[in-house]
C-alpha atoms as a PDB file:
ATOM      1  CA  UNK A   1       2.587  51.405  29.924  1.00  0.00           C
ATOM      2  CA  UNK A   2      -0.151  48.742  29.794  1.00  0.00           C
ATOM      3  CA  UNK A   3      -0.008  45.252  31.625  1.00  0.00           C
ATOM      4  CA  UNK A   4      -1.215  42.658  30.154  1.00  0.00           C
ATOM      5  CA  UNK A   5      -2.112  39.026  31.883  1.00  0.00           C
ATOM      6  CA  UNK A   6      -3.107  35.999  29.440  1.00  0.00           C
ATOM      7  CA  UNK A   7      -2.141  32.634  30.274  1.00  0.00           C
ATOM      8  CA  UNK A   8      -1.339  32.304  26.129  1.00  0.00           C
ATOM      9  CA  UNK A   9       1.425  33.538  25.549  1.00  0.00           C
ATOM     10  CA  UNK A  10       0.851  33.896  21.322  1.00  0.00           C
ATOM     11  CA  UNK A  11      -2.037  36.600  23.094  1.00  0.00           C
ATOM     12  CA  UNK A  12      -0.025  38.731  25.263  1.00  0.00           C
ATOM     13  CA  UNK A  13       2.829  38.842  22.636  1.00  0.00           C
ATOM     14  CA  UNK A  14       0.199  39.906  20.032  1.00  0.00           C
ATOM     15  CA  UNK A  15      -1.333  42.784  21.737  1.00  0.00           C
ATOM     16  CA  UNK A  16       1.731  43.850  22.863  1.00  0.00           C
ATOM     17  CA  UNK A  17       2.905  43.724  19.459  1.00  0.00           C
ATOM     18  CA  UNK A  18       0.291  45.594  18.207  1.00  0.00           C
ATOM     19  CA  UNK A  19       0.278  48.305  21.137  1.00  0.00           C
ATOM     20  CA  UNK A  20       3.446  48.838  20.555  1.00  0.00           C
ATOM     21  CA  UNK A  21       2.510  50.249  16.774  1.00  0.00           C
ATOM     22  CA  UNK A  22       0.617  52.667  18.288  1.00  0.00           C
ATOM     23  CA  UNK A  23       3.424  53.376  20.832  1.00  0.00           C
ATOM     24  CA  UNK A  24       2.118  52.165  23.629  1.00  0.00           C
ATOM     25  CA  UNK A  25       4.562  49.767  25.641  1.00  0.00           C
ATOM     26  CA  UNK A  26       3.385  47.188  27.246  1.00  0.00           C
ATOM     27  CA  UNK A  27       4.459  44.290  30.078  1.00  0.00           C
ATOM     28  CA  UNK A  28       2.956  40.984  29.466  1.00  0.00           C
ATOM     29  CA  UNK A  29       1.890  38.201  32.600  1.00  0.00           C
ATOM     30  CA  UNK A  30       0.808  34.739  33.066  1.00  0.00           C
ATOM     31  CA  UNK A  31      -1.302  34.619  35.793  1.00  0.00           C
ATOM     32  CA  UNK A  32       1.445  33.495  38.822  1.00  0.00           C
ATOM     33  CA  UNK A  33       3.407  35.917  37.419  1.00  0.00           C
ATOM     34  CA  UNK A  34       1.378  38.766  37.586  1.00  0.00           C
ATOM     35  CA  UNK A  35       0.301  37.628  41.340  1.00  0.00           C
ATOM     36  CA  UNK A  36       4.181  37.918  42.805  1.00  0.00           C
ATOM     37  CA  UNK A  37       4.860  40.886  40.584  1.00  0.00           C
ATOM     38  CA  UNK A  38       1.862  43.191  41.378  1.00  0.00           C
ATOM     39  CA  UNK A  39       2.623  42.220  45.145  1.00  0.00           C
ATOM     40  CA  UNK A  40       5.922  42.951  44.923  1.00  0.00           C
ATOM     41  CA  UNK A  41       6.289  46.130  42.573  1.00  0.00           C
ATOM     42  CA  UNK A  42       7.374  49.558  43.634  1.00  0.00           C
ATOM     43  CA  UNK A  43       5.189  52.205  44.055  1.00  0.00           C
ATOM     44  CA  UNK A  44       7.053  54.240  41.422  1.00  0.00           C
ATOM     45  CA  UNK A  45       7.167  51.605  38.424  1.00  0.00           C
ATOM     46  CA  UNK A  46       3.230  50.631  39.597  1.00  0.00           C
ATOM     47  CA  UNK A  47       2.664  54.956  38.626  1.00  0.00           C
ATOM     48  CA  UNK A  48       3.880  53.877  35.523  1.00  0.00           C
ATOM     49  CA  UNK A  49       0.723  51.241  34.801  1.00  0.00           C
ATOM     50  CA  UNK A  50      -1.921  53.213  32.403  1.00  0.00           C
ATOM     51  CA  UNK A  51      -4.305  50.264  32.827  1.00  0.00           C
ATOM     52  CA  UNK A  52      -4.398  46.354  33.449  1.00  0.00           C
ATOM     53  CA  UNK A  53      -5.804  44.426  30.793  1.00  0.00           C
ATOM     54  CA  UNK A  54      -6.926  40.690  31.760  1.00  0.00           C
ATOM     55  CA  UNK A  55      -8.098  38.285  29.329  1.00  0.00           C
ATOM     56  CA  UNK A  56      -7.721  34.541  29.676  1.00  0.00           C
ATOM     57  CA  UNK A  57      -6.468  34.242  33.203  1.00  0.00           C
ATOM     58  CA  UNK A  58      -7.483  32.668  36.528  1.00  0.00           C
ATOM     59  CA  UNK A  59      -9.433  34.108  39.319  1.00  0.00           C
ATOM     60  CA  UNK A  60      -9.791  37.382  37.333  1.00  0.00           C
ATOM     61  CA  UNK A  61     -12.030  38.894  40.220  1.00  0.00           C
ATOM     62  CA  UNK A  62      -9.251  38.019  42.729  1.00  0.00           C
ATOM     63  CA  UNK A  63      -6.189  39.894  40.304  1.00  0.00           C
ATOM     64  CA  UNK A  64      -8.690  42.965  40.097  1.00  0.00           C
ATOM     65  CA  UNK A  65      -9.327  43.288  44.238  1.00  0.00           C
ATOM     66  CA  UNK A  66      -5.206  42.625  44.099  1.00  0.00           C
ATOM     67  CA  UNK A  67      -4.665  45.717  41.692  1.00  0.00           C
ATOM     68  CA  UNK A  68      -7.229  47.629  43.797  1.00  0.00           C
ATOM     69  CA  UNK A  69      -5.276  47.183  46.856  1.00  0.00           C
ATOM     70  CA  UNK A  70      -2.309  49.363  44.860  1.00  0.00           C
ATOM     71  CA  UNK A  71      -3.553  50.972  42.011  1.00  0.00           C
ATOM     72  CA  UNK A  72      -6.254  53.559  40.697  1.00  0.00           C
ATOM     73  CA  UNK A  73      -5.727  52.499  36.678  1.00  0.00           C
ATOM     74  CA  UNK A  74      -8.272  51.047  34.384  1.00  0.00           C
ATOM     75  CA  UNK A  75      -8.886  47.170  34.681  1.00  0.00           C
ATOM     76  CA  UNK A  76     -10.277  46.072  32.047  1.00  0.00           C
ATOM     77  CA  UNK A  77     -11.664  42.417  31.262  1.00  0.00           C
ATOM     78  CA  UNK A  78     -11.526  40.368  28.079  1.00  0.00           C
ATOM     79  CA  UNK A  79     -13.945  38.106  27.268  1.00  0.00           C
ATOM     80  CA  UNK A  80     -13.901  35.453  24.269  1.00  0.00           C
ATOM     81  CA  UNK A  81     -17.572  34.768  25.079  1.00  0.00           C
ATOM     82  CA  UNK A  82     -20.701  36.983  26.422  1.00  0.00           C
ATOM     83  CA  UNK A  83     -21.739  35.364  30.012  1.00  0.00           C
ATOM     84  CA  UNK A  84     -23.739  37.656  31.864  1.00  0.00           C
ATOM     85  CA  UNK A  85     -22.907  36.008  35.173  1.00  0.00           C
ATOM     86  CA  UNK A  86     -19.344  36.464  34.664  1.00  0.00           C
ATOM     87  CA  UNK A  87     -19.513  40.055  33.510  1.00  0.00           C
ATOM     88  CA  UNK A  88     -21.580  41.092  36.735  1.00  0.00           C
ATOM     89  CA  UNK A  89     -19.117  39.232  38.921  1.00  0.00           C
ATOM     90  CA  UNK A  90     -16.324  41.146  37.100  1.00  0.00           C
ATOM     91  CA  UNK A  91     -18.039  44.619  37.593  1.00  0.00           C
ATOM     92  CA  UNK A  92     -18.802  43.779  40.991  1.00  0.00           C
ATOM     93  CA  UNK A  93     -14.681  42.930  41.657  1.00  0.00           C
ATOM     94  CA  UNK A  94     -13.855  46.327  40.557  1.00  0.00           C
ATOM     95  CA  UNK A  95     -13.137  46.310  36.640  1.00  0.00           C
ATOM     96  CA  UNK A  96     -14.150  49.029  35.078  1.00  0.00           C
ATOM     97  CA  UNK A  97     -14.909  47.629  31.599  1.00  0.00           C
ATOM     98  CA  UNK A  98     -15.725  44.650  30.297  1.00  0.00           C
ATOM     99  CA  UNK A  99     -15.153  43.629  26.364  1.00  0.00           C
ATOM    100  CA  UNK A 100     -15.656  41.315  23.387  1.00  0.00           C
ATOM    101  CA  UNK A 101     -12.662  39.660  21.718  1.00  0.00           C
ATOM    102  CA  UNK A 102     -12.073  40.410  19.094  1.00  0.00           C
ATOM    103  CA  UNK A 103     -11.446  43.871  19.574  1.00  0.00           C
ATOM    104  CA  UNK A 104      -8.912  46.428  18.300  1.00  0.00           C
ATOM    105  CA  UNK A 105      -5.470  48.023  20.670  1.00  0.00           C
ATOM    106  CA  UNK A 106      -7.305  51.421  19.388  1.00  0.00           C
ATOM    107  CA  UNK A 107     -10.463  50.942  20.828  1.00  0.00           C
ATOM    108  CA  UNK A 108      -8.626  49.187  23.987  1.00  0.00           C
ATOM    109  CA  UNK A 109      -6.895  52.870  24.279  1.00  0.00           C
ATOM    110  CA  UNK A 110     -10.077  54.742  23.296  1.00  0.00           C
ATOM    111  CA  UNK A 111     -11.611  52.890  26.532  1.00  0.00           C
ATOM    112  CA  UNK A 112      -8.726  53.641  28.536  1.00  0.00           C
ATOM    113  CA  UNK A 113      -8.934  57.445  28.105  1.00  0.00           C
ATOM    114  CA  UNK A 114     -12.602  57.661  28.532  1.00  0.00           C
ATOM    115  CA  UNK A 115     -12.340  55.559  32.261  1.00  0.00           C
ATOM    116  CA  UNK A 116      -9.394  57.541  32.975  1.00  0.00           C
ATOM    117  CA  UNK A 117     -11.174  60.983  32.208  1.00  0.00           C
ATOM    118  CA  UNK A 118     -13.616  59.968  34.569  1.00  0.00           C
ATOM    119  CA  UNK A 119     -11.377  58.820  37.590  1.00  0.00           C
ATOM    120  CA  UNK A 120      -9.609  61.819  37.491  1.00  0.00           C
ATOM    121  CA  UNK A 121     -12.260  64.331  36.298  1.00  0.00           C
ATOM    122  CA  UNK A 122      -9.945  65.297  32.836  1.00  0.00           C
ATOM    123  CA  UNK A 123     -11.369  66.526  29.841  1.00  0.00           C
ATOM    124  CA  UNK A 124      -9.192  65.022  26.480  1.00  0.00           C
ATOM    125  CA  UNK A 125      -7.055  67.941  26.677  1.00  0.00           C
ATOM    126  CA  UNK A 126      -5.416  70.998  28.903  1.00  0.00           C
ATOM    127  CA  UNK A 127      -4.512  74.167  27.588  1.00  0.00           C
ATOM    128  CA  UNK A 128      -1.660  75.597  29.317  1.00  0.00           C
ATOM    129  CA  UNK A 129      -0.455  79.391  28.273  1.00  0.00           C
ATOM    130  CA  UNK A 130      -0.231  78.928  24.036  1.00  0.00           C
ATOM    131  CA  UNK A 131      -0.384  75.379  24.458  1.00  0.00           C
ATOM    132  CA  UNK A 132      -3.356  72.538  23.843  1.00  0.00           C
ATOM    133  CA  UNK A 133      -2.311  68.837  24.356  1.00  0.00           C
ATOM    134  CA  UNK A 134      -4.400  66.623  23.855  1.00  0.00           C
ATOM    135  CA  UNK A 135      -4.453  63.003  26.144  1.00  0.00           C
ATOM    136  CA  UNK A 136      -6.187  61.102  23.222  1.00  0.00           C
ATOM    137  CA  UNK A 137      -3.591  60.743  20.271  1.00  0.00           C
ATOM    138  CA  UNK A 138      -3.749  63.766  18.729  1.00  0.00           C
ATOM    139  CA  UNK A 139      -0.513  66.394  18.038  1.00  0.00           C
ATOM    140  CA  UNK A 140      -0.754  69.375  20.563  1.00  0.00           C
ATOM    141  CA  UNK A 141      -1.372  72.947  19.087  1.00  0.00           C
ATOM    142  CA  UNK A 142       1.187  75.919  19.510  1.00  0.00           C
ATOM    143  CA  UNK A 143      -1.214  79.232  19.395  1.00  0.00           C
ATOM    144  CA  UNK A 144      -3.736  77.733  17.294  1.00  0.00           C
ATOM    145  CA  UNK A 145      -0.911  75.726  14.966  1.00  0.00           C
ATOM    146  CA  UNK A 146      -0.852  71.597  14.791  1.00  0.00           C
ATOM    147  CA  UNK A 147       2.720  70.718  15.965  1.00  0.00           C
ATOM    148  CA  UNK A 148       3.465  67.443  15.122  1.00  0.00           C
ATOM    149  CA  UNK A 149       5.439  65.263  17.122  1.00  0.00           C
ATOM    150  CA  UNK A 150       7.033  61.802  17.345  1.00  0.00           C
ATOM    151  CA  UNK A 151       4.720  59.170  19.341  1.00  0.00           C
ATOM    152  CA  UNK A 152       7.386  59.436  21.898  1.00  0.00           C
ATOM    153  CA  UNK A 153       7.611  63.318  22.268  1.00  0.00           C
ATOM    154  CA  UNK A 154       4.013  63.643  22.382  1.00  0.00           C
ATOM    155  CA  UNK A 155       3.630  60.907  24.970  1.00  0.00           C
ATOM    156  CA  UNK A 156       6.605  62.307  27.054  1.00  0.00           C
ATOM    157  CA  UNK A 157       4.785  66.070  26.685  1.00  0.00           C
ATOM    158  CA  UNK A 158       1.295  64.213  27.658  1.00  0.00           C
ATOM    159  CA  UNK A 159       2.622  62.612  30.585  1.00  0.00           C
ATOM    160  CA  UNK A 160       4.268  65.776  31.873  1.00  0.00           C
ATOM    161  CA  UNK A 161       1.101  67.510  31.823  1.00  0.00           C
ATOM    162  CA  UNK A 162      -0.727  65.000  33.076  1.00  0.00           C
ATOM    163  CA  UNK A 163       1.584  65.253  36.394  1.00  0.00           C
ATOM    164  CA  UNK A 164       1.457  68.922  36.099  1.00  0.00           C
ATOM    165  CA  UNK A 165       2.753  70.288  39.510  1.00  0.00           C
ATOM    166  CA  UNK A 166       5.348  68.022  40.251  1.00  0.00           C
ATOM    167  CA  UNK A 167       8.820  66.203  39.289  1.00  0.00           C
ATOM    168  CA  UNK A 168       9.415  63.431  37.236  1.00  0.00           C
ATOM    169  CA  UNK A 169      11.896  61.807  36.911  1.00  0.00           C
ATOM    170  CA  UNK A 170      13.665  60.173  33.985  1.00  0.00           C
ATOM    171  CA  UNK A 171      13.046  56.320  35.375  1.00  0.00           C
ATOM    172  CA  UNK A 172       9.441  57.818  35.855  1.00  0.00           C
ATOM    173  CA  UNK A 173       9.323  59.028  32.636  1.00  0.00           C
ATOM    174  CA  UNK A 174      11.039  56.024  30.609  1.00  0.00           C
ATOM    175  CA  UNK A 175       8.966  53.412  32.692  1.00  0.00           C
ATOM    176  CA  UNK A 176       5.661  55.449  31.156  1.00  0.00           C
ATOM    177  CA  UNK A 177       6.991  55.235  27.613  1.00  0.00           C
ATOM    178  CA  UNK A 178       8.544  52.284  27.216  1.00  0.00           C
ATOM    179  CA  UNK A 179       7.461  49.938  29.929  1.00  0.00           C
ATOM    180  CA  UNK A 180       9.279  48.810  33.269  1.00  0.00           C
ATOM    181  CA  UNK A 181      10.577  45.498  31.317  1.00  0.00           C
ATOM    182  CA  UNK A 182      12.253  46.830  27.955  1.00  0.00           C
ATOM    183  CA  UNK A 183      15.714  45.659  28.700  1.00  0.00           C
ATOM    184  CA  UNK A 184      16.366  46.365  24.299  1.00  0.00           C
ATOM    185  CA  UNK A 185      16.250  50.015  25.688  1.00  0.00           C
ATOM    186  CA  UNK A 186      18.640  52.451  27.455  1.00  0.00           C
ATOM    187  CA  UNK A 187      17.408  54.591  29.767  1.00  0.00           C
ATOM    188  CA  UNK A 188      18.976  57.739  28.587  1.00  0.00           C
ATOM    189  CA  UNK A 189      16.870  57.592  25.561  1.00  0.00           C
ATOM    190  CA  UNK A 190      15.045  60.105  27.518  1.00  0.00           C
ATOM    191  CA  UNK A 191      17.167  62.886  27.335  1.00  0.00           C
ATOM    192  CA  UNK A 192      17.428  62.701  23.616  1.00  0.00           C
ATOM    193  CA  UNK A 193      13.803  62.462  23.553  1.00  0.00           C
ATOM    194  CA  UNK A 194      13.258  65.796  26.059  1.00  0.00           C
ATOM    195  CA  UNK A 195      16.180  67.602  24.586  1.00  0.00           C
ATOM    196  CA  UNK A 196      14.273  67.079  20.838  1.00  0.00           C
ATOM    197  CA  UNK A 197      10.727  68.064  22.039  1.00  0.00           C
ATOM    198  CA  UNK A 198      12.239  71.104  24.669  1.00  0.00           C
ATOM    199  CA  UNK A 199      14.327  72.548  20.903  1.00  0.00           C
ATOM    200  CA  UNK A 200      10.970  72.284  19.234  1.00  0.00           C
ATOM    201  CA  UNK A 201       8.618  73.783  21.556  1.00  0.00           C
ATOM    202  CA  UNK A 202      11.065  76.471  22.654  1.00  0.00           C
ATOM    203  CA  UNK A 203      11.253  77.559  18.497  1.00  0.00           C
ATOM    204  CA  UNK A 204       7.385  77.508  18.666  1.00  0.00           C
ATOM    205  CA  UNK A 205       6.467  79.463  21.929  1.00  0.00           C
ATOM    206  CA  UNK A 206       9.573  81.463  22.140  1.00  0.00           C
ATOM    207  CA  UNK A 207      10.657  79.815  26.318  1.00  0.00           C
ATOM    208  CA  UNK A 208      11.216  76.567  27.302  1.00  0.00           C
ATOM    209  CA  UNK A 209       8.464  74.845  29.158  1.00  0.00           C
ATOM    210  CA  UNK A 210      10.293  72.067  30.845  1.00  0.00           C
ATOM    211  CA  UNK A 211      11.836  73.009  33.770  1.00  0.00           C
ATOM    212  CA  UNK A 212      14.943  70.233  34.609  1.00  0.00           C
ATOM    213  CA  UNK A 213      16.213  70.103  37.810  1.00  0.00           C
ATOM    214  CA  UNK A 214      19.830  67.352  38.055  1.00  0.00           C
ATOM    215  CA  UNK A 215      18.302  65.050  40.049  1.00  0.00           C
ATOM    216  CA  UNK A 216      15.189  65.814  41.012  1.00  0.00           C
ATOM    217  CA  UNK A 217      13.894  65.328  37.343  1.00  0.00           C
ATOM    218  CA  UNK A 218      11.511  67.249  34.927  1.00  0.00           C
ATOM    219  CA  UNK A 219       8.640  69.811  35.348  1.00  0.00           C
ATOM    220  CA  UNK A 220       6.393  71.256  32.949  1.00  0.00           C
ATOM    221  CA  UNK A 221       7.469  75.274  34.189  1.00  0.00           C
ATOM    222  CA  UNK A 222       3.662  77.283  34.831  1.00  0.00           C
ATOM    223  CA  UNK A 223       3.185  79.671  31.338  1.00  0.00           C
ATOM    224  CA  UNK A 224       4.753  83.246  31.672  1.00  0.00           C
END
């Protein structure tokens, strides 16, 4: 899930909109907003955030030291109009990007990856047994074979690698994919989603690699 904080709201609708094409959720803010929420949120549905995107809001550098204070995810800045002195402030608050409206939700994601490869150390995929996923898009590969997948199957199978190690569980997982705020959305969606990829992974490697645990949530199981 992104978070997105524009005082218009025709902006935040738009890229959310559009984000949501690529099927990416995303939770939209005007700048009070944003303020009580991001003091306010739970630790597990802040996990959720993939990155903060702030365009046209006030006190930008103050919202970034505020995210700092909770989160590790990409902030990225917005800018209608190059100002140097602006840009350095920004960097110096703790974003981690600064860009040029107009600019494309792929890019936007592109950018996200890239900053979140380097927080973490991650390379754009992880190969685990017969498996490659890949964290930038692209369908994972079953011994050497694409397997293509719904957006939300492969985000679902991304994010469980991604927390390799560990439970998640479904409010975890549905908070990831479709965003703390999607209220058009039952949360059991989930299970029809995991059920769907565990049938077609367990056809393709032969096991099932999500270990489920009633609960205490799901685990991507270590390769045999």
């Amino acid at each position: 899930m992104l978070v997105i904080v524009d005082e218009r709201e025709i902006v935040t609708a738009g890229y959310a909109c559009r984000f949501g094409n690529e099927g990416v959720s995303a939770a939209r803010f005007r700048t009070d907003e944003f303020r009580e929420w991001v003091a306010t949120v739970s630790d597990a549905d802040l996990f959720a955030v993939e990155a903060f995107l702030l365009g046209d809001c006030r006190d930008r550098e103050v919202l970034t030291k505020l995210i700092r204070e909770r989160s590790r995810a990409p902030v990225i800045a917005m800018n209608e109009a190059p100002s140097l002195e602006q840009t350095l402030d920004l960097f110096a608050a703790g974003v981690d990007d600064v860009v040029r409206k107009p600019i494309h939700v792929r890019e936007i994601l592109a950018r996200v990856g890239a900053i979140r490869r380097r927080l973490e150390a991650r390379q754009d995929h992880a190969v685990i047994g017969d498996m490659r996923i890949y964290f930038d898009g692209r369908d994972p590969e079953i011994k050497g074979v694409v397997l293509p997948l719904p957006r939300r199957e492969r985000r679902i199978l991304e994010y469980l690698v991604a927390n390799r190690g560990r439970r998640v569980s479904k409010a975890q997982i549905f908070n990831s994919i479709y965003g703390i705020f999607d209220e058009n959305v039952e949360e059991n969606v989930v299970e029809s989603h995991i059920s769907k990829l565990r049938k077609k992974l367990r056809r393709h490697l032969g096991r099932d690699p999500i270990s489920s645990v009633r609960y205490l949530g799901y685990r991507l199981a270590d390769p045999v």
